[in-house]
Every structure is written in C-alpha cells, then in structure tokens.
C-alpha atoms as a PDB file:
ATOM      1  CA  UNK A   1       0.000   0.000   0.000  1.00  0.00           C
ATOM      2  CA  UNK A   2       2.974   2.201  -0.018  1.00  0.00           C
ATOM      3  CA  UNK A   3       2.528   3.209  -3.395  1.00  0.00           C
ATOM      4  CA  UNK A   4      -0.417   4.156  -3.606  1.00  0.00           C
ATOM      5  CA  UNK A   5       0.048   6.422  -0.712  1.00  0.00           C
ATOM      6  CA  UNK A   6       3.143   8.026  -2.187  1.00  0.00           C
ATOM      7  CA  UNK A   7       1.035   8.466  -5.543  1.00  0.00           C
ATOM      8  CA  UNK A   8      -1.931  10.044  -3.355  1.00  0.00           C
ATOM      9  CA  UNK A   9       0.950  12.236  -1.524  1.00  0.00           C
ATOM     10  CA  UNK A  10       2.146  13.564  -5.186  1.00  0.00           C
ATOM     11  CA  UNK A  11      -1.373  14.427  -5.731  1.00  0.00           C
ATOM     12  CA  UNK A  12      -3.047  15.768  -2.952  1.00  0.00           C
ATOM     13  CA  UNK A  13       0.347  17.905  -1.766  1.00  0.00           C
ATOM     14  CA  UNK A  14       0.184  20.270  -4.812  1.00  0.00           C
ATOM     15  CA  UNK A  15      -3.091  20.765  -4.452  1.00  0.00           C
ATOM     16  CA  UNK A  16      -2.612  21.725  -0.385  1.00  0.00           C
ATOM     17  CA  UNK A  17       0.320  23.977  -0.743  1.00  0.00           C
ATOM     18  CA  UNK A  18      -1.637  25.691  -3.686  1.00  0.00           C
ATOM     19  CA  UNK A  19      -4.762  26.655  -2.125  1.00  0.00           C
ATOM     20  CA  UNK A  20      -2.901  28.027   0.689  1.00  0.00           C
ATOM     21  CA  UNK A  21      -0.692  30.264  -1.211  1.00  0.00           C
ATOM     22  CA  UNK A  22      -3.371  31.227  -4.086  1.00  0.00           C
ATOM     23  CA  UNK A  23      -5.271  32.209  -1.037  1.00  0.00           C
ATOM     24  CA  UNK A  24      -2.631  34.684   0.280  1.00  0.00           C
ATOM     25  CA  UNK A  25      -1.373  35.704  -2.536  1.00  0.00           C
ATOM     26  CA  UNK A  26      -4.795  36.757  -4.187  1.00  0.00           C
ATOM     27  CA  UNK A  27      -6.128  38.353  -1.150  1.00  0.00           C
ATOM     28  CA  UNK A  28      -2.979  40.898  -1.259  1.00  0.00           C
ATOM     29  CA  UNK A  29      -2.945  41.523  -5.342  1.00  0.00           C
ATOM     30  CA  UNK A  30      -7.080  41.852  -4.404  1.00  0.00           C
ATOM     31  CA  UNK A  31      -6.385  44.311  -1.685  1.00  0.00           C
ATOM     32  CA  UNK A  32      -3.425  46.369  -3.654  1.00  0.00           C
ATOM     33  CA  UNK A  33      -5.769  46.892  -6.478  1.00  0.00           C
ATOM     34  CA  UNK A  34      -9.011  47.954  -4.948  1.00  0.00           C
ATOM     35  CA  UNK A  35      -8.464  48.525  -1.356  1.00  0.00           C
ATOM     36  CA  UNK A  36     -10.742  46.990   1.199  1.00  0.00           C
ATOM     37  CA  UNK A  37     -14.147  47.704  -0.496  1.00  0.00           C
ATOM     38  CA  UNK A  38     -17.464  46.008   0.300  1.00  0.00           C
ATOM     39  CA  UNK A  39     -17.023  43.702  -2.479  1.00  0.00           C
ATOM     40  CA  UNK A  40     -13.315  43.143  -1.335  1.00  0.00           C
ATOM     41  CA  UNK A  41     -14.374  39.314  -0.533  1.00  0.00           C
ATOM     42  CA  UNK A  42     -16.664  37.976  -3.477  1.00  0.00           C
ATOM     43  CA  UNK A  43     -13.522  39.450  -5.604  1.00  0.00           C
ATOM     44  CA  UNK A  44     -11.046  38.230  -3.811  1.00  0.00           C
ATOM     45  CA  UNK A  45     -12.725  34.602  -3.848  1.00  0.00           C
ATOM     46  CA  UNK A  46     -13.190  34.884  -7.240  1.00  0.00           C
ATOM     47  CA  UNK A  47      -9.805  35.727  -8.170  1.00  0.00           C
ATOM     48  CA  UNK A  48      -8.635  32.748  -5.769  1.00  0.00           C
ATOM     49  CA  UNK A  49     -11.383  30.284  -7.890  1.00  0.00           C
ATOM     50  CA  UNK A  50      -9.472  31.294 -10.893  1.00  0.00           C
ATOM     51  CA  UNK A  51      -6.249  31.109  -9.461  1.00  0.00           C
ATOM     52  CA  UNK A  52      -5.811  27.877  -8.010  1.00  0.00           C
ATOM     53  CA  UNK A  53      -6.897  25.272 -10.316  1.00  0.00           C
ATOM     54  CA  UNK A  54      -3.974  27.585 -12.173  1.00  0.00           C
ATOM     55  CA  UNK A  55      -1.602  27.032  -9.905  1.00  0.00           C
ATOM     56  CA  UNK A  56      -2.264  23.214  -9.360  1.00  0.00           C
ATOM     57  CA  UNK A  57      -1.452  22.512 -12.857  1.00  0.00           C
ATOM     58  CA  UNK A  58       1.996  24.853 -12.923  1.00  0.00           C
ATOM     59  CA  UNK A  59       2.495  22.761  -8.963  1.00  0.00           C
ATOM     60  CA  UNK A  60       2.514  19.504 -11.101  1.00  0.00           C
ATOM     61  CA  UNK A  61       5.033  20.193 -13.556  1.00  0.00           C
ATOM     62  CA  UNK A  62       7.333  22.964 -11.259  1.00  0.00           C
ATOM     63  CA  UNK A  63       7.691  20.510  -8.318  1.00  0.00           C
ATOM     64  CA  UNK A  64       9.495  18.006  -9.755  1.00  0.00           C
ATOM     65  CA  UNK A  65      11.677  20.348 -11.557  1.00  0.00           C
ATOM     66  CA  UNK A  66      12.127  22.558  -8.495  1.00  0.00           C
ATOM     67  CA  UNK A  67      13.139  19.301  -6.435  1.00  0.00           C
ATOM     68  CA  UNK A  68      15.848  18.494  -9.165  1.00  0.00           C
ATOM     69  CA  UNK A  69      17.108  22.167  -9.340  1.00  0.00           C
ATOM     70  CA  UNK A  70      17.065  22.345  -5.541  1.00  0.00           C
ATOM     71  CA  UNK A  71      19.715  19.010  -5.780  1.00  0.00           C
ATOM     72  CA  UNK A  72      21.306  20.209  -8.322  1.00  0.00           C
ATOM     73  CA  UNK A  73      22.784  23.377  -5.833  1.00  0.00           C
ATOM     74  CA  UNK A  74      22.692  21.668  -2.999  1.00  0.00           C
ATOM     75  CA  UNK A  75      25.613  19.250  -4.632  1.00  0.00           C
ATOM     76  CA  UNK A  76      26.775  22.365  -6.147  1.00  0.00           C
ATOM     77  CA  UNK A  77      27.519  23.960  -2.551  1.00  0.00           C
ATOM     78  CA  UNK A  78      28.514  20.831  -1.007  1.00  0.00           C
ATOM     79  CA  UNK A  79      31.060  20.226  -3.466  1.00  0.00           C
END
C-alpha cells in the first residue's frame, strides 16, 4: 500500500500547498488593487477560484523540476 500512498501524496500535496498560497497571494494583489471595499471578498474569492486550479497545474510540472534544481545546488555547494 505504499505506493499508492506516495502516488496520493504527489497528488493531494500540490493541491494543499496551492490553495494556501493562491489564497494569500490573491487576497494581497485583491487588496493592492481595490483597497478593502465592500465587495473586497466575493472578488477576492473569485480571483482565488481562478487562481488555483492555475496554480495546481503549474504545482505539477514545477515541483518536480524545483526538487531536481534544488539538488542540483545543494551538490553544487557541497562540493
């Protein structure tokens, strides 16, 4: 059963680490750009709907390239 929870792990991670940062990230642009207005929240959830399914798709290709660059320079320094 290990695999399958490593292959559930692959999935489900991206998707966690996402949401979280979609949801910071678009409730700052949000707030730069219009202040905090009364309609601050429906347009900040809507520009976090748009954003994430965004950013789970670039999450499944970046990761595994990030994890090779990141051991890439961490031989780099330690050598």
């Amino acid at each position: 059963m290990r695999g399958k929870s490593d292959l559930l792990t692959r999935c489900i991670f991206p998707a966690v680490i996402t949401a979280i940062i979609v949801f910071i990230v678009s409730a700052v642009v949000t707030f730069s750009n219009i202040g905090f207005h009364p309609d601050f929240v429906p347009r900040w959830l809507k520009a976090f709907i748009v954003g994430w399914p965004v950013a789970i798709v670039v999450a499944f290709f970046a990761i595994p390239l990030a994890r090779k660059a990141t051991a890439a320079i961490v031989a780099f320094i330690e050598n």
